[in-house]
Protein backbone atom coordinates (compact mmCIF):
# COMPACT_ATOMS: atom_id res chain seq x y z
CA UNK A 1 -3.68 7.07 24.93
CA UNK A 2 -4.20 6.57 21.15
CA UNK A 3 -4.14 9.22 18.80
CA UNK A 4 -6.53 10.46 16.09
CA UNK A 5 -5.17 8.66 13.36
CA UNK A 6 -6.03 5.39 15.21
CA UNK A 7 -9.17 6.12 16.06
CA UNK A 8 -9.85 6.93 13.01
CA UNK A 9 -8.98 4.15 11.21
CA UNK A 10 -10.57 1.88 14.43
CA UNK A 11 -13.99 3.91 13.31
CA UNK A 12 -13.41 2.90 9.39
CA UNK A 13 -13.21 -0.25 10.18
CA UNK A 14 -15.74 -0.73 12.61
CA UNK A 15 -18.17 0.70 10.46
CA UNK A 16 -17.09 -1.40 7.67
CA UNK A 17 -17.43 -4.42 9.84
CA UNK A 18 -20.61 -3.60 11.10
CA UNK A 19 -21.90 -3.04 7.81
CA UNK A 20 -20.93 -6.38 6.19
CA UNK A 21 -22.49 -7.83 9.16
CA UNK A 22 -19.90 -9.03 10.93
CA UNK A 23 -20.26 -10.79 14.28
CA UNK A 24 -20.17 -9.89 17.95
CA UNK A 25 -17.39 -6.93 16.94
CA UNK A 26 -15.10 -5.77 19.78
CA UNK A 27 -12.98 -3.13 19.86
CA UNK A 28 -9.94 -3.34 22.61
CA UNK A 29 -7.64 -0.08 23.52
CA UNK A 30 -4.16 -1.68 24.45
CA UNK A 31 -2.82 1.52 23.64
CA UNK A 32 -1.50 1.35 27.45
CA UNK A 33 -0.84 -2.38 27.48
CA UNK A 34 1.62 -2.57 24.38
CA UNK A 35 3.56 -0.69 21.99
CA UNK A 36 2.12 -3.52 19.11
CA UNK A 37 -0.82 -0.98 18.09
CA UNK A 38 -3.23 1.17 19.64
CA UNK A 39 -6.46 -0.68 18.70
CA UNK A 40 -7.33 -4.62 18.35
CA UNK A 41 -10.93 -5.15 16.28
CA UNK A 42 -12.10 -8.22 16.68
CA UNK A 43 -14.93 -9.68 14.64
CA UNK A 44 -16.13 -13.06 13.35
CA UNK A 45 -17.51 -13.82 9.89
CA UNK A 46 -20.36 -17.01 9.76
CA UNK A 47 -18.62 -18.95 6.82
CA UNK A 48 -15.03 -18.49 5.12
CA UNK A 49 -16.43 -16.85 2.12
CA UNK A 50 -17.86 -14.06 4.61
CA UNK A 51 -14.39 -13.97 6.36
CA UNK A 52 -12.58 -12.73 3.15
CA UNK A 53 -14.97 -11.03 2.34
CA UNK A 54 -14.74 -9.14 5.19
CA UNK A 55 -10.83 -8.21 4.77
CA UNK A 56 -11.67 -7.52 1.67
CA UNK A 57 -14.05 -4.36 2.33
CA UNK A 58 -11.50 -3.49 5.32
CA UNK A 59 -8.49 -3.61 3.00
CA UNK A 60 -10.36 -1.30 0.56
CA UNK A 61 -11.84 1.52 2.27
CA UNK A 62 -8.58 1.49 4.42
CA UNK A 63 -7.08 2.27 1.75
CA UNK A 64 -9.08 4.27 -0.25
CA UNK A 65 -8.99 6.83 3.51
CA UNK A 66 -5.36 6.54 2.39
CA UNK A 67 -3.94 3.67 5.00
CA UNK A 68 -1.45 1.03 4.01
CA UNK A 69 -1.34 -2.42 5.44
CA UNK A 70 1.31 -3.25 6.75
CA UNK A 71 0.75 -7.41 6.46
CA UNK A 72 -1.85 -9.44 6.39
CA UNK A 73 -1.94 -12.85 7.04
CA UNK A 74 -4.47 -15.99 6.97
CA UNK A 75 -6.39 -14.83 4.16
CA UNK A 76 -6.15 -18.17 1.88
CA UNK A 77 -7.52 -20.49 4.61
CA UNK A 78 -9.97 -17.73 6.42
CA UNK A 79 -9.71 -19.32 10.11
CA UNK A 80 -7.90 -15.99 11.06
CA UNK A 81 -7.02 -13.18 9.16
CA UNK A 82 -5.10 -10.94 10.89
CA UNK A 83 -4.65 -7.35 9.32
CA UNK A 84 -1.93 -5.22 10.37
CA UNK A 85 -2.10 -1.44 10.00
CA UNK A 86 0.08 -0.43 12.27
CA UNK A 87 -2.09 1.50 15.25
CA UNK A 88 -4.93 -0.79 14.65
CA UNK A 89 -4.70 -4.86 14.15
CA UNK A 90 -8.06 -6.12 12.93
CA UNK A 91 -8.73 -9.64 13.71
CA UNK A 92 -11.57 -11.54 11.46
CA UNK A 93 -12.14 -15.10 12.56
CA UNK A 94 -14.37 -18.30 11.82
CA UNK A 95 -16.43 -18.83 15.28
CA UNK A 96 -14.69 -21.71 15.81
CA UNK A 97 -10.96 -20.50 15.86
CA UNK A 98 -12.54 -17.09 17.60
CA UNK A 99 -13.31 -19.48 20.64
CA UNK A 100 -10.39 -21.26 20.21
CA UNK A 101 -8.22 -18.29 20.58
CA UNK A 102 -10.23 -15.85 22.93
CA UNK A 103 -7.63 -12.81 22.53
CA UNK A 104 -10.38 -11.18 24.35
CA UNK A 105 -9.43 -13.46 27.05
CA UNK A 106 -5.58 -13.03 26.93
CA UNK A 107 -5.70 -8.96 25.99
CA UNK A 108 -7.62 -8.31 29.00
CA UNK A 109 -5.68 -5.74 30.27
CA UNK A 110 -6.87 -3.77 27.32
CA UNK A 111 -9.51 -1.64 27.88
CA UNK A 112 -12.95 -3.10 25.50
CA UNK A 113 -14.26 0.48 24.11
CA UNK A 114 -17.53 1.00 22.46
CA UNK A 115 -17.77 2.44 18.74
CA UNK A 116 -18.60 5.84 20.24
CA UNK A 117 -15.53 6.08 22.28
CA UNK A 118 -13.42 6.53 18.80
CA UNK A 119 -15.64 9.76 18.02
């Protein structure tokens, strides 16, 4: 079961995705499934500009609620950026590479929560 500090930062980010208008957002608990993190977001931005953007707002009030990224990677070319915090990895994708990849698909033994489960 994930802690506090997860869901917490799972709710930041949410919230920050939601309100950059991110796409279809999803929120998986593999806190049972894996020892990699607690919390995957997934969300999809509708151009690459949007995608950065995105990380962007994550990466800041993340950090200004005092959490560190750990790495980050596909920012420059925006097809995938992957975000790792530790007990939450946020995925922001293009809808192209988001089909493409369908880790909703192959972290299905994760449980998908809603926003209201991380109150």
């Amino acid at each position: 079961m994930a802690d506090n500090t997860a869901k917490n930062m799972a709710k930041i980010a949410y919230e920050v995705l939601e309100d950059k208008k991110a796409v279809d957002i999803t929120i998986i608990d593999i806190s049972e499934v894996t020892v990699l993190a607690d919390y995957f977001l997934i969300a999809s931005g509708t151009n690459h500009n949007q995608v950065q953007a995105l990380a962007d707002n994550v990466e800041e009030k993340l950090g200004k609620a005092g959490y560190a990224m750990r790495q980050s990677e596909g920012y420059r070319t925006a097809n995938w950026i992957l975000m790792d915090y530790g007990d939450i990895i946020v995925h922001i994708f293009d809808s192209e590479n988001r089909l493409f990849y369908d880790l909703e698909r192959i972290w299905r033994d994760g449980r998908t929560i809603t926003k209201e489960e991380l109150e």
